[in-house]
PDB file of N, CA and C in Angstrom:
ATOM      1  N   UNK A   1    -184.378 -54.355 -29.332  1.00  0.00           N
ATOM      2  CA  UNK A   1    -185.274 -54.182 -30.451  1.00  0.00           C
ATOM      3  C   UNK A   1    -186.673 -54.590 -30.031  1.00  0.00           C
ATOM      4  N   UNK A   2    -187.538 -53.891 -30.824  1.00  0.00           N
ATOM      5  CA  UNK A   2    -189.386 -54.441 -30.604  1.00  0.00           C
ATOM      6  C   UNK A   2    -189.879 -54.519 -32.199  1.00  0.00           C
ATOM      7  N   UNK A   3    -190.786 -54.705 -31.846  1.00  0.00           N
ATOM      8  CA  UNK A   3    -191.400 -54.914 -32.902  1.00  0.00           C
ATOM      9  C   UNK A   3    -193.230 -53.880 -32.920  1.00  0.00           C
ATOM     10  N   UNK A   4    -193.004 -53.052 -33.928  1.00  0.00           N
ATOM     11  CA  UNK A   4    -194.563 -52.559 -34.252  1.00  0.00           C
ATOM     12  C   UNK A   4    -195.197 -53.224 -35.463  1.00  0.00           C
ATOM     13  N   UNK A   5    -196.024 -54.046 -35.544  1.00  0.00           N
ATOM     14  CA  UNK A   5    -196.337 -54.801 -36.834  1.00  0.00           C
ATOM     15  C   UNK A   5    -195.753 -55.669 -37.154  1.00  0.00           C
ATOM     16  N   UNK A   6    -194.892 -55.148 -38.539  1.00  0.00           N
ATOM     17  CA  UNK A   6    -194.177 -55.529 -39.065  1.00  0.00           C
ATOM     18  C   UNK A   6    -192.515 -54.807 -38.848  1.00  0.00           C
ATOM     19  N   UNK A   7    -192.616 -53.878 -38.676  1.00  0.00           N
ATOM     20  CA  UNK A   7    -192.040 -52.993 -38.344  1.00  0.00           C
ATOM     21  C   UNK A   7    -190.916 -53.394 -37.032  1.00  0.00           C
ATOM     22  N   UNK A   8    -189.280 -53.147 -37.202  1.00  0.00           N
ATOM     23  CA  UNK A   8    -188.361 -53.434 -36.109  1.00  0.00           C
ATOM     24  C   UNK A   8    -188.001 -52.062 -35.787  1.00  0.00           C
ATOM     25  N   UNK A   9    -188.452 -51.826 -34.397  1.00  0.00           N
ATOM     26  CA  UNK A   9    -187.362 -50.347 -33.622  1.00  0.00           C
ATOM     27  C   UNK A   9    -186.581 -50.854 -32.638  1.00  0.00           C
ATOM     28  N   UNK A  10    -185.739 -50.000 -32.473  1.00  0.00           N
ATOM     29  CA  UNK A  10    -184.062 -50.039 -31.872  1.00  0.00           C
ATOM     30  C   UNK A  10    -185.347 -49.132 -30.592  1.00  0.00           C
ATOM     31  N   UNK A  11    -184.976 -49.922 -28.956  1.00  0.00           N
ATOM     32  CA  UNK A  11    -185.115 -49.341 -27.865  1.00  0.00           C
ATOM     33  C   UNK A  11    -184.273 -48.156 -27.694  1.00  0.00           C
ATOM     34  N   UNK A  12    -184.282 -47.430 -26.545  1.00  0.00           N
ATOM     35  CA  UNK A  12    -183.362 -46.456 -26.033  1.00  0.00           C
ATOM     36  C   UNK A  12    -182.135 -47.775 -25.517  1.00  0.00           C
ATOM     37  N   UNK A  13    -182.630 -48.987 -25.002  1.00  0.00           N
ATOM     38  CA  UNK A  13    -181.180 -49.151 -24.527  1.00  0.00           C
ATOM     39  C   UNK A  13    -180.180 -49.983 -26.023  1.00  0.00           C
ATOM     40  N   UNK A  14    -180.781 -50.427 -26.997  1.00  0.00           N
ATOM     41  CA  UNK A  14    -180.056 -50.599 -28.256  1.00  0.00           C
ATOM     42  C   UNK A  14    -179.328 -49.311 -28.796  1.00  0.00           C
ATOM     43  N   UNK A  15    -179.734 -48.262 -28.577  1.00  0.00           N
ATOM     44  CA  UNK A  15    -179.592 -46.742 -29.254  1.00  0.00           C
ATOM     45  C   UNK A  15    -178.116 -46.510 -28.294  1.00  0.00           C
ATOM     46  N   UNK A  16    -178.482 -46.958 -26.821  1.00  0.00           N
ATOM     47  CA  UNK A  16    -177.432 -46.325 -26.272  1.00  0.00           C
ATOM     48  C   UNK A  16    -176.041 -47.317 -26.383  1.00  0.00           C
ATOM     49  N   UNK A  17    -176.679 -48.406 -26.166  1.00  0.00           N
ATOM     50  CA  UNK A  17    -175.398 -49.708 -26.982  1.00  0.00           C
ATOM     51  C   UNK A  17    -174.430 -49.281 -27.826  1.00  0.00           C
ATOM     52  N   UNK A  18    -175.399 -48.801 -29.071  1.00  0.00           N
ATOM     53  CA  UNK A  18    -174.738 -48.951 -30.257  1.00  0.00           C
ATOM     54  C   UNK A  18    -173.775 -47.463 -30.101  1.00  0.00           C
ATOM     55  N   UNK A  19    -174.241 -46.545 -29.059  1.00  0.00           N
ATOM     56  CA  UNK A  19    -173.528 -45.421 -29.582  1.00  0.00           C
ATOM     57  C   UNK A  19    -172.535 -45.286 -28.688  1.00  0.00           C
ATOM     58  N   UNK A  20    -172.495 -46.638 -27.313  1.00  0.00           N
ATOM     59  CA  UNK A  20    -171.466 -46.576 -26.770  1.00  0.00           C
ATOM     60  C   UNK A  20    -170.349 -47.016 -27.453  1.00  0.00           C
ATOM     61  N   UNK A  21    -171.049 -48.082 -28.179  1.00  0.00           N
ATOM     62  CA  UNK A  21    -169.555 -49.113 -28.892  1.00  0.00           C
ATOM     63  C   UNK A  21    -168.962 -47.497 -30.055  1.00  0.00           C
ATOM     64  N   UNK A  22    -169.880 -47.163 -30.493  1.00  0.00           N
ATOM     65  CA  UNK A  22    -168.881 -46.289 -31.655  1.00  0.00           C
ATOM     66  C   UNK A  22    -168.023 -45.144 -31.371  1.00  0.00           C
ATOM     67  N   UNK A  23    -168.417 -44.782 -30.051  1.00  0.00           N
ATOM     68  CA  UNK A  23    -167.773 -43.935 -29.308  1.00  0.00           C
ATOM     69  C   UNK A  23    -166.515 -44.338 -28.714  1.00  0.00           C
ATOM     70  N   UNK A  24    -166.342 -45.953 -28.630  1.00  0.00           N
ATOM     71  CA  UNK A  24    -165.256 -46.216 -27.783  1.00  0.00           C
ATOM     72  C   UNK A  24    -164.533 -46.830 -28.584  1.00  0.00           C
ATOM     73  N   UNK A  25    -165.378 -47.213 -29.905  1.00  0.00           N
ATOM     74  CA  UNK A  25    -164.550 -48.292 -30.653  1.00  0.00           C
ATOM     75  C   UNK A  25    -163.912 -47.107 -31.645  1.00  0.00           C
ATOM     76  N   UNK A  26    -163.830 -46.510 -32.105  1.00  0.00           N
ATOM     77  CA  UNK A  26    -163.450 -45.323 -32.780  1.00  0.00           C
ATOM     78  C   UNK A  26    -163.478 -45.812 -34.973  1.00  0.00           C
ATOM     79  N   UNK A  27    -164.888 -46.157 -34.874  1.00  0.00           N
ATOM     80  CA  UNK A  27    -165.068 -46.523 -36.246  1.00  0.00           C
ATOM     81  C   UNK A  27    -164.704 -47.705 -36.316  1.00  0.00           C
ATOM     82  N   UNK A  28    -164.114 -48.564 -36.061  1.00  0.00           N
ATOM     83  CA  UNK A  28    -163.838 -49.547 -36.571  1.00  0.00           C
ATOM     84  C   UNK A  28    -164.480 -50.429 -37.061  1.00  0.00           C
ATOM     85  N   UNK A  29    -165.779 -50.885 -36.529  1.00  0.00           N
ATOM     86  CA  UNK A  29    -166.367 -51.618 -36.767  1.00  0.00           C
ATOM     87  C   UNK A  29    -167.084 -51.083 -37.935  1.00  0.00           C
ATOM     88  N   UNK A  30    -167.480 -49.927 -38.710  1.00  0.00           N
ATOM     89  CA  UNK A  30    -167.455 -49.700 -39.913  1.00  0.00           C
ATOM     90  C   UNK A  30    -166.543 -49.001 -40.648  1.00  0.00           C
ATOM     91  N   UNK A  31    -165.510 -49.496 -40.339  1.00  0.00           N
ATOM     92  CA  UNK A  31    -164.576 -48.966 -41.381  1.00  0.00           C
ATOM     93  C   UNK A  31    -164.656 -50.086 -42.329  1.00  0.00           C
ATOM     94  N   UNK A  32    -164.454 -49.752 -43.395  1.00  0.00           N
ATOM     95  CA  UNK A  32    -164.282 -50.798 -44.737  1.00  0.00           C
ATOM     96  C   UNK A  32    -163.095 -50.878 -44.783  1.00  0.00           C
ATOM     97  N   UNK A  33    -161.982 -50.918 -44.877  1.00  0.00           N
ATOM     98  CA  UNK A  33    -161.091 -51.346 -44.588  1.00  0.00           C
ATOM     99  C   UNK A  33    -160.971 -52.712 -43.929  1.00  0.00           C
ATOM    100  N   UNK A  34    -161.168 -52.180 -42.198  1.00  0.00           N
ATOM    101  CA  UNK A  34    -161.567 -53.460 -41.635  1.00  0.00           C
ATOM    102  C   UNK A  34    -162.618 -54.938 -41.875  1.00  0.00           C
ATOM    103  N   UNK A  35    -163.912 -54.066 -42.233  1.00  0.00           N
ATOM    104  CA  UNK A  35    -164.475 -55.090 -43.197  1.00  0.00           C
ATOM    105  C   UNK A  35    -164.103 -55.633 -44.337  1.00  0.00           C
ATOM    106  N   UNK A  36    -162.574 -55.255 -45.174  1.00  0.00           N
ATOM    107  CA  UNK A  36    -162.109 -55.971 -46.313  1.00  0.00           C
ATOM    108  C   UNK A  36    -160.976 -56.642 -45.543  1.00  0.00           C
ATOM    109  N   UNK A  37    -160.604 -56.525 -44.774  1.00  0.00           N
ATOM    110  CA  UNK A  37    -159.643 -57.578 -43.587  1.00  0.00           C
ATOM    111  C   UNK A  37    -160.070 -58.499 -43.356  1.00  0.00           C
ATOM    112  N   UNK A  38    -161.224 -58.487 -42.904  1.00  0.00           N
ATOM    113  CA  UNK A  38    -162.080 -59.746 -42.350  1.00  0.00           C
ATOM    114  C   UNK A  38    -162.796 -60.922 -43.180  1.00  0.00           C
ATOM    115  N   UNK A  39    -162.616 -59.908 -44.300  1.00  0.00           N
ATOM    116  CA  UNK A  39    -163.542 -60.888 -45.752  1.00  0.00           C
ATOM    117  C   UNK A  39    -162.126 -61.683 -46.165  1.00  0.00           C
ATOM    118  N   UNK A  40    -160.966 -60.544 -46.225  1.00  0.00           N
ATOM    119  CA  UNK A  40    -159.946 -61.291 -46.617  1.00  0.00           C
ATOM    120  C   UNK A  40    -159.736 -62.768 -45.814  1.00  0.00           C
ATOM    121  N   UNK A  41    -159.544 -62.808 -44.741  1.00  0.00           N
ATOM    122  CA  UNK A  41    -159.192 -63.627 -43.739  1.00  0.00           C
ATOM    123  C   UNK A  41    -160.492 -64.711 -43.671  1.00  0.00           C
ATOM    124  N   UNK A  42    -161.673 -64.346 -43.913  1.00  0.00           N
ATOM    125  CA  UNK A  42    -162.442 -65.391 -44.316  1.00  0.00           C
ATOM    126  C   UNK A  42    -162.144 -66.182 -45.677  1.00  0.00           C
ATOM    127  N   UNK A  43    -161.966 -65.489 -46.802  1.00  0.00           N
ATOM    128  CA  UNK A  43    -161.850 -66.064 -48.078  1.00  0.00           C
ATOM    129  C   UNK A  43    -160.231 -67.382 -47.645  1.00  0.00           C
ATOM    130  N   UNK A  44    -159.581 -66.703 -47.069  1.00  0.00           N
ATOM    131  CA  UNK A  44    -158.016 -67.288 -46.787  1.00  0.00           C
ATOM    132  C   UNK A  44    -158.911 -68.870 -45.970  1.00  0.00           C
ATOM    133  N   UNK A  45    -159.600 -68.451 -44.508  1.00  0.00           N
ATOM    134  CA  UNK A  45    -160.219 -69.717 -44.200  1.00  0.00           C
ATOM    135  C   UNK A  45    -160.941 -70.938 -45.345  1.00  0.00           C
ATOM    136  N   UNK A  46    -161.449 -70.469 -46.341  1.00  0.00           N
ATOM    137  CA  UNK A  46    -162.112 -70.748 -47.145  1.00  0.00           C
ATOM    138  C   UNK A  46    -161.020 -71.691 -47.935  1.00  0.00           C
ATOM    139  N   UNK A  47    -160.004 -71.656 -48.028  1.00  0.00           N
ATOM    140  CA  UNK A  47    -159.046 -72.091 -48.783  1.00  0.00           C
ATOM    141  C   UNK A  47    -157.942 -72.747 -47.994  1.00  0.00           C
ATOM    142  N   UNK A  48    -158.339 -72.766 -46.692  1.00  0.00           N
ATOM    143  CA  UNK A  48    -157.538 -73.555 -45.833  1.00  0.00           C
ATOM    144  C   UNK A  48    -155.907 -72.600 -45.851  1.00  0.00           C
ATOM    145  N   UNK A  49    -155.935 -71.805 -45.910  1.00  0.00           N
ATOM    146  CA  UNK A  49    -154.879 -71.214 -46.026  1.00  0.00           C
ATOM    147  C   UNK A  49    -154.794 -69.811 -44.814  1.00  0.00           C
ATOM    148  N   UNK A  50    -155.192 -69.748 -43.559  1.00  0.00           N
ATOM    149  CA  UNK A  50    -155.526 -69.616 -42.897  1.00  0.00           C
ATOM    150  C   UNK A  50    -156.141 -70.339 -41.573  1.00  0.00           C
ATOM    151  N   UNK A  51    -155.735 -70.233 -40.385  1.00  0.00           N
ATOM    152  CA  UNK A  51    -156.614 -70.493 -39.156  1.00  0.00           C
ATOM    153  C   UNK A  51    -158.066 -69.985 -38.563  1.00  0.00           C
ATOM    154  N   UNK A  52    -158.976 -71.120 -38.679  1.00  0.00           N
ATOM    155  CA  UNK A  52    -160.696 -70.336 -37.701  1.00  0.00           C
ATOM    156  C   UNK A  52    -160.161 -70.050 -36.801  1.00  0.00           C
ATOM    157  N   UNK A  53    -158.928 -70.878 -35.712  1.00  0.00           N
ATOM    158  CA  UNK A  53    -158.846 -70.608 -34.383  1.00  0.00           C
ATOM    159  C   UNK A  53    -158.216 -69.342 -34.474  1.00  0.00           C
ATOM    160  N   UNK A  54    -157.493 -69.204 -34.908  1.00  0.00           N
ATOM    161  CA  UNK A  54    -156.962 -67.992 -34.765  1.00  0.00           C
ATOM    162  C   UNK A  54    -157.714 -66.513 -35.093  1.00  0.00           C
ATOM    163  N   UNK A  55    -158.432 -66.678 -36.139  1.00  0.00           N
ATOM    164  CA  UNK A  55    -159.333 -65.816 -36.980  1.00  0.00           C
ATOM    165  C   UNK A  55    -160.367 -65.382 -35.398  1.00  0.00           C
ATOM    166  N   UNK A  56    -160.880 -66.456 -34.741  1.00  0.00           N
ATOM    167  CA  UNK A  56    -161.613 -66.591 -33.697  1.00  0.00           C
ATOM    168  C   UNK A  56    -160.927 -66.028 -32.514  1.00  0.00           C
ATOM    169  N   UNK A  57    -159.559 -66.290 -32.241  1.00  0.00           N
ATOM    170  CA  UNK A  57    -158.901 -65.594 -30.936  1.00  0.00           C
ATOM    171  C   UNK A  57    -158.756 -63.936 -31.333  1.00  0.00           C
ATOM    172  N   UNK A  58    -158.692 -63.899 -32.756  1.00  0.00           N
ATOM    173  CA  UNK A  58    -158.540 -62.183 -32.770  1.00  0.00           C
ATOM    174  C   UNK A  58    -159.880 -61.303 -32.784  1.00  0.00           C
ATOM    175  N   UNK A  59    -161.057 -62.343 -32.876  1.00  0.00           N
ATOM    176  CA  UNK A  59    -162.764 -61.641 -32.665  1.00  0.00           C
ATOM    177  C   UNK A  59    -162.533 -61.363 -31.423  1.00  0.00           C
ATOM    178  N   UNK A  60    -162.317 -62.508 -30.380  1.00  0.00           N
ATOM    179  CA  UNK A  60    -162.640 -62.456 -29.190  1.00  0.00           C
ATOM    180  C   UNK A  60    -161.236 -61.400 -28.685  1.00  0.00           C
ATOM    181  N   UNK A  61    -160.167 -61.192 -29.216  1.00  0.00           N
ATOM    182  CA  UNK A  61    -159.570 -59.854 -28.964  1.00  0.00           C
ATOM    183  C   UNK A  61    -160.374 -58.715 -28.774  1.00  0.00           C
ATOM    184  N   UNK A  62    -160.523 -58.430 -30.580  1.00  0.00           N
ATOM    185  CA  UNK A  62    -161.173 -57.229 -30.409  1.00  0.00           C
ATOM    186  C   UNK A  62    -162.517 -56.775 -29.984  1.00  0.00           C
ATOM    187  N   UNK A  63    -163.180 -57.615 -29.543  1.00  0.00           N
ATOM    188  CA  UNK A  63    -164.634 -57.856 -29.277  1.00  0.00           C
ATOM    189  C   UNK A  63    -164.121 -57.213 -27.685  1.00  0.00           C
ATOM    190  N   UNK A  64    -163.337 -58.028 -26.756  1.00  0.00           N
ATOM    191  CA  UNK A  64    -162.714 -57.641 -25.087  1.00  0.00           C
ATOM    192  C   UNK A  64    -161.949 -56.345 -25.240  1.00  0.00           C
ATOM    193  N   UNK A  65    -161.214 -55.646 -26.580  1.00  0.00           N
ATOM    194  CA  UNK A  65    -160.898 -54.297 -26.681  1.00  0.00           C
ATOM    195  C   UNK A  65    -161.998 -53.485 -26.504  1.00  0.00           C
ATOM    196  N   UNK A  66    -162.964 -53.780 -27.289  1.00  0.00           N
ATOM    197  CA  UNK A  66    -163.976 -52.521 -27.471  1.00  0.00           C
ATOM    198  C   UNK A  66    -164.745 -52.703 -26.058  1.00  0.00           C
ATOM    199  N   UNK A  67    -165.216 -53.860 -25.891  1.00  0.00           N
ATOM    200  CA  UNK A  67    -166.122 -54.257 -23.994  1.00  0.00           C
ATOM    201  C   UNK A  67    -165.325 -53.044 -23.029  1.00  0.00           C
ATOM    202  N   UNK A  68    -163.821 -53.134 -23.063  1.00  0.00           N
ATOM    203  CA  UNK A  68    -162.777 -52.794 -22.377  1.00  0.00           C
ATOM    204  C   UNK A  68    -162.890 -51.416 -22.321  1.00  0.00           C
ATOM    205  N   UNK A  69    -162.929 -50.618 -23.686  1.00  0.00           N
ATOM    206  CA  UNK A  69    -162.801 -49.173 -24.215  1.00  0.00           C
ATOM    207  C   UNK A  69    -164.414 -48.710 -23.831  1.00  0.00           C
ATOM    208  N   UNK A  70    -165.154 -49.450 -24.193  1.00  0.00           N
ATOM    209  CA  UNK A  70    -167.048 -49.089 -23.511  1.00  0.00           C
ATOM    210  C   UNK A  70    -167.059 -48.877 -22.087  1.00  0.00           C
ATOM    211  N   UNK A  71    -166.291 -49.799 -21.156  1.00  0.00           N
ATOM    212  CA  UNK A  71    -166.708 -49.832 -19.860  1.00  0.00           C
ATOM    213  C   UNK A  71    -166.145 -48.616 -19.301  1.00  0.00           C
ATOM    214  N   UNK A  72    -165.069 -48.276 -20.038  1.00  0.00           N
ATOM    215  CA  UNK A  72    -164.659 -46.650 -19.581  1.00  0.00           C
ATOM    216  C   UNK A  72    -165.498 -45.240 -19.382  1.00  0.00           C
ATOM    217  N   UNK A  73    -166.322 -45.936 -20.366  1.00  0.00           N
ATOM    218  CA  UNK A  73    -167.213 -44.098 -20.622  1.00  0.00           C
ATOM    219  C   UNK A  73    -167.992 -43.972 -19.620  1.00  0.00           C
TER     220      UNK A  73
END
């Protein structure tokens, strides 16, 4: 990202980032669905009725899936 002014633009290499991850990640990261998974599983932390560590080992899952599925293209 830069900055004109006030103003934030996405570089060519943010542009190409973002369109590697969606290409490899196959929506997921905006699927709503998944974003009502994650809220779920936060609200559950929230209430102690749930694990951070665990909540945390499955980011760093899917975070090394998609790295994994990017480095392919």
């Amino acid at each position: 990202m830069s900055y004109k002014g006030k103003s934030l633009l996405i570089t060519d290499k943010g542009k190409f980032i973002i369109e590697t991850i969606r290409e490899a990640d196959n929506k997921s990261l905006t699927s709503v669905e998944y974003t009502a998974e994650w809220e779920k599983r936060l609200n559950l932390i929230a209430n102690n009725q749930y694990s951070p560590q665990e909540f945390m080992l499955n980011v760093k899952k899917f975070t090394k899936a998609i790295i994994n599925e990017a480095s392919k293209m």
